[in-house]
C-alpha atoms as a PDB file:
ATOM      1  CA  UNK A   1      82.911 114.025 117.152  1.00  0.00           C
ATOM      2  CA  UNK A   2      84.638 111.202 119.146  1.00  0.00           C
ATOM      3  CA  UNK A   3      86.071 107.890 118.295  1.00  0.00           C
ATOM      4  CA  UNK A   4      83.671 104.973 119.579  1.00  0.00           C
ATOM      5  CA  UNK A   5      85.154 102.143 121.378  1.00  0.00           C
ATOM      6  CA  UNK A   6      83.673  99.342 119.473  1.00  0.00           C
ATOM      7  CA  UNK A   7      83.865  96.219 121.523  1.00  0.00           C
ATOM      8  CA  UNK A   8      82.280  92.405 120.234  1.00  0.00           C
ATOM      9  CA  UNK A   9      79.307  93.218 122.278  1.00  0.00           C
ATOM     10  CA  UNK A  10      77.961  96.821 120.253  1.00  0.00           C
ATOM     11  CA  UNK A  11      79.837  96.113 116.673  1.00  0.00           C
ATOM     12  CA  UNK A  12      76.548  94.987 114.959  1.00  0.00           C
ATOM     13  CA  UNK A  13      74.583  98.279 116.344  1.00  0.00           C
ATOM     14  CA  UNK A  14      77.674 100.696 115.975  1.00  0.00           C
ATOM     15  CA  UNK A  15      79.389  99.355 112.992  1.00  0.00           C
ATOM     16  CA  UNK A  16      76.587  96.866 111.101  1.00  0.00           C
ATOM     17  CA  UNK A  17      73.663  98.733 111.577  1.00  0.00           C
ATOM     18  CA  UNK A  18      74.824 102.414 110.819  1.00  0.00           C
ATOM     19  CA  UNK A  19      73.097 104.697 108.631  1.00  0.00           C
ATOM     20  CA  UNK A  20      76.604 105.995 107.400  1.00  0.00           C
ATOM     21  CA  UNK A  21      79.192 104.783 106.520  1.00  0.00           C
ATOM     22  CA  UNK A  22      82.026 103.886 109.250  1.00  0.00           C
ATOM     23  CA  UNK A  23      85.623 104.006 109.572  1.00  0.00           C
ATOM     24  CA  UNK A  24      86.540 100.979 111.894  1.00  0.00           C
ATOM     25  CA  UNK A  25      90.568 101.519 113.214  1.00  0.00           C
ATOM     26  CA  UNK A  26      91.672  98.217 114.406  1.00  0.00           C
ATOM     27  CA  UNK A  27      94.448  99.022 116.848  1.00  0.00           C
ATOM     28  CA  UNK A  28      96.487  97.773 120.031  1.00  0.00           C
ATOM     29  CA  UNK A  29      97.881  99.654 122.906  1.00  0.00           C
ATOM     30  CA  UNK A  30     101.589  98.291 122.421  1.00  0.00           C
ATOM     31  CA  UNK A  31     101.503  99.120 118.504  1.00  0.00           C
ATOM     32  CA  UNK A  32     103.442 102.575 118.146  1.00  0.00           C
ATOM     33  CA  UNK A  33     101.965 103.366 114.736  1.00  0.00           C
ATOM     34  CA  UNK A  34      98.679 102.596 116.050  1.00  0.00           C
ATOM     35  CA  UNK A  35      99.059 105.043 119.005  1.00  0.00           C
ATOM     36  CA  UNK A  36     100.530 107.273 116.041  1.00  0.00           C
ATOM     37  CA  UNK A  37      97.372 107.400 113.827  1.00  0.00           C
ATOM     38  CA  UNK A  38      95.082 107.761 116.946  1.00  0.00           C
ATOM     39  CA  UNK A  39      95.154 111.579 116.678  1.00  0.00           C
ATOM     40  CA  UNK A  40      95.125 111.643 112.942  1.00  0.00           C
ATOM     41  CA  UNK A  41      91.520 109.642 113.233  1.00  0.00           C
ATOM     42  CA  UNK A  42      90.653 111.903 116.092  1.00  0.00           C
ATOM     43  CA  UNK A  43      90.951 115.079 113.840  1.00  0.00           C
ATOM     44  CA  UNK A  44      89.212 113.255 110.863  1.00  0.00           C
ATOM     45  CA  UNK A  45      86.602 112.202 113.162  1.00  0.00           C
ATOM     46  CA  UNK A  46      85.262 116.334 113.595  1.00  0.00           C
ATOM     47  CA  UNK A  47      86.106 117.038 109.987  1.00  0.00           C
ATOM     48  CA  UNK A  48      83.788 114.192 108.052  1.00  0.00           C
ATOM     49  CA  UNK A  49      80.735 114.396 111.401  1.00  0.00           C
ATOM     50  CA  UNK A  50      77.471 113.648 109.569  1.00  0.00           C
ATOM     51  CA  UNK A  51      79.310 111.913 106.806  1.00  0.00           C
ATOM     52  CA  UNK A  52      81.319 109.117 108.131  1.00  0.00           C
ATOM     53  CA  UNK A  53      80.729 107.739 112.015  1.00  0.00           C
ATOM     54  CA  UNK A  54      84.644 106.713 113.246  1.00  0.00           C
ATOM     55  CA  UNK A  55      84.818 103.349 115.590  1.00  0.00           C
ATOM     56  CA  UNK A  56      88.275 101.584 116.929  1.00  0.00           C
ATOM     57  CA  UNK A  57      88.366  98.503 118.011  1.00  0.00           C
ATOM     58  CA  UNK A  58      91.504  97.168 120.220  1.00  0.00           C
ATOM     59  CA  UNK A  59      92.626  93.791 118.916  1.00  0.00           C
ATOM     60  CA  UNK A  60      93.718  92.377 122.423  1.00  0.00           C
ATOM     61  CA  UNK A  61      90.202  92.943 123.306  1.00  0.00           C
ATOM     62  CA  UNK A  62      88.227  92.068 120.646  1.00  0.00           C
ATOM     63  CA  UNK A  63      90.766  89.563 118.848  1.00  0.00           C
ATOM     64  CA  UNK A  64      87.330  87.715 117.296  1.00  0.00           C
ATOM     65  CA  UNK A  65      86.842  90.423 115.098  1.00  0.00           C
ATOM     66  CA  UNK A  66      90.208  91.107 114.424  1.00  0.00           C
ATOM     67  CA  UNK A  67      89.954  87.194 113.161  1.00  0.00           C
ATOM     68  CA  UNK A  68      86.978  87.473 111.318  1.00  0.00           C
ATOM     69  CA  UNK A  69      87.651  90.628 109.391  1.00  0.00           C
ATOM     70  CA  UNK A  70      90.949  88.976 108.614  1.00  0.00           C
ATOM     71  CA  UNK A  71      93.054  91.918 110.308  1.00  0.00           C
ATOM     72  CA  UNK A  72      97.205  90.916 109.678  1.00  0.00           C
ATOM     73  CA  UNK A  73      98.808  93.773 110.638  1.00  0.00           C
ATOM     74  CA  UNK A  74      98.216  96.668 112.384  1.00  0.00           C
ATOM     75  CA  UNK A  75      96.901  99.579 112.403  1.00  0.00           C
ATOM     76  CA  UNK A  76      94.316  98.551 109.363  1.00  0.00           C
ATOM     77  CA  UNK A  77      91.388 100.478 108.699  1.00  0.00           C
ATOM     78  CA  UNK A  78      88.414  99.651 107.212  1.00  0.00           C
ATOM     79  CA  UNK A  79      85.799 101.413 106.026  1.00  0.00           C
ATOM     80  CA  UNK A  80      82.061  99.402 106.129  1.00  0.00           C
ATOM     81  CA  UNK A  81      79.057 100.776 104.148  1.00  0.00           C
ATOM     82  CA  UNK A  82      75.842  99.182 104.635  1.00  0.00           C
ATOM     83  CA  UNK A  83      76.903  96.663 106.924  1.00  0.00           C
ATOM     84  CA  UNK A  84      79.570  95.625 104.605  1.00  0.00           C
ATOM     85  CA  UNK A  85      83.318  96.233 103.883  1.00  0.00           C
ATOM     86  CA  UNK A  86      83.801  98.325 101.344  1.00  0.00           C
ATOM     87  CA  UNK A  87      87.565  99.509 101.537  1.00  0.00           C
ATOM     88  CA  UNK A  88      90.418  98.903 103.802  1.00  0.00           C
ATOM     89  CA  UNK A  89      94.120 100.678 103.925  1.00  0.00           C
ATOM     90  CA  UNK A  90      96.751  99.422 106.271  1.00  0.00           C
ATOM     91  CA  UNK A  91      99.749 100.706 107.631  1.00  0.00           C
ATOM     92  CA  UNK A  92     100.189 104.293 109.765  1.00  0.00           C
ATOM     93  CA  UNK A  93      98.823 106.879 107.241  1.00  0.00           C
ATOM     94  CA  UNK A  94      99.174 110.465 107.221  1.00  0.00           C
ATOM     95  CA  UNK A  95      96.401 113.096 107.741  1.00  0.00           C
ATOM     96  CA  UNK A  96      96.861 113.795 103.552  1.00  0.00           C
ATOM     97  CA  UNK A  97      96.038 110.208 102.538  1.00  0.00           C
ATOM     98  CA  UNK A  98      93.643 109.574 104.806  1.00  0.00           C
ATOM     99  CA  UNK A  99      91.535 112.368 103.548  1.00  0.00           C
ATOM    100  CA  UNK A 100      92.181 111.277 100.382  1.00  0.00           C
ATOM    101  CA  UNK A 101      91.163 107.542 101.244  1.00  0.00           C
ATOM    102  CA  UNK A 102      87.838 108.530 102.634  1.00  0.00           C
ATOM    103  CA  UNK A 103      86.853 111.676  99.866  1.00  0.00           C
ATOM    104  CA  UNK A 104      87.483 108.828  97.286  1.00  0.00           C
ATOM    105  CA  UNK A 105      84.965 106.549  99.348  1.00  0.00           C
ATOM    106  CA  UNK A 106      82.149 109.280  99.660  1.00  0.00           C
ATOM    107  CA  UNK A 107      82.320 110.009  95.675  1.00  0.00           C
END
């Protein structure tokens, strides 16, 4: 399953309106432990399909939602269950914890 490229336009249907929960990666092309975790998500992305729908959003491009989710640093993810946030970790996280992360969140 792929990463969706969430912009301000499609966050309400892709991210708001989802029937599962999502993992939202707010990210920026000059952030090295952004382009770090991009693979990590990638992999998760196949591994929780069905479960958990994955969506990044670049902060340069979407800096609105960056401001309204109240996104400091980056990477942060955060995970949004019926149209809400329910959990958020930032920081470049390893495959290990981010499992971890997101099993806790499905229990």
């Amino acid at each position: 399953m792929a990463v969706t490229a969430v912009t301000l336009d499609n966050f309400k249907k892709e991210v708001l309106d989802a029937q599962e929960p999502v993992l939202v990666d707010f990210w920026a092309q000059w952030c090295n432990p952004c382009r770090m975790l991009a693979p990590v998500v990638e992999s998760l992305s196949g591994e929780y399909e069905g479960k958990i729908r994955f969506c990044k959003i670049n902060i340069d491009e979407a800096s609105d939602l960056a401001t309204t989710y109240g996104v400091m640093s980056i990477p942060t993810l955060v995970l949004f269950s019926g149209g809400q946030e329910k959990e958020r970790i930032v920081g470049l996280q390893n495959q290990e914890k981010l499992r971890a992360f997101l099993d806790g969140q499905l229990m």
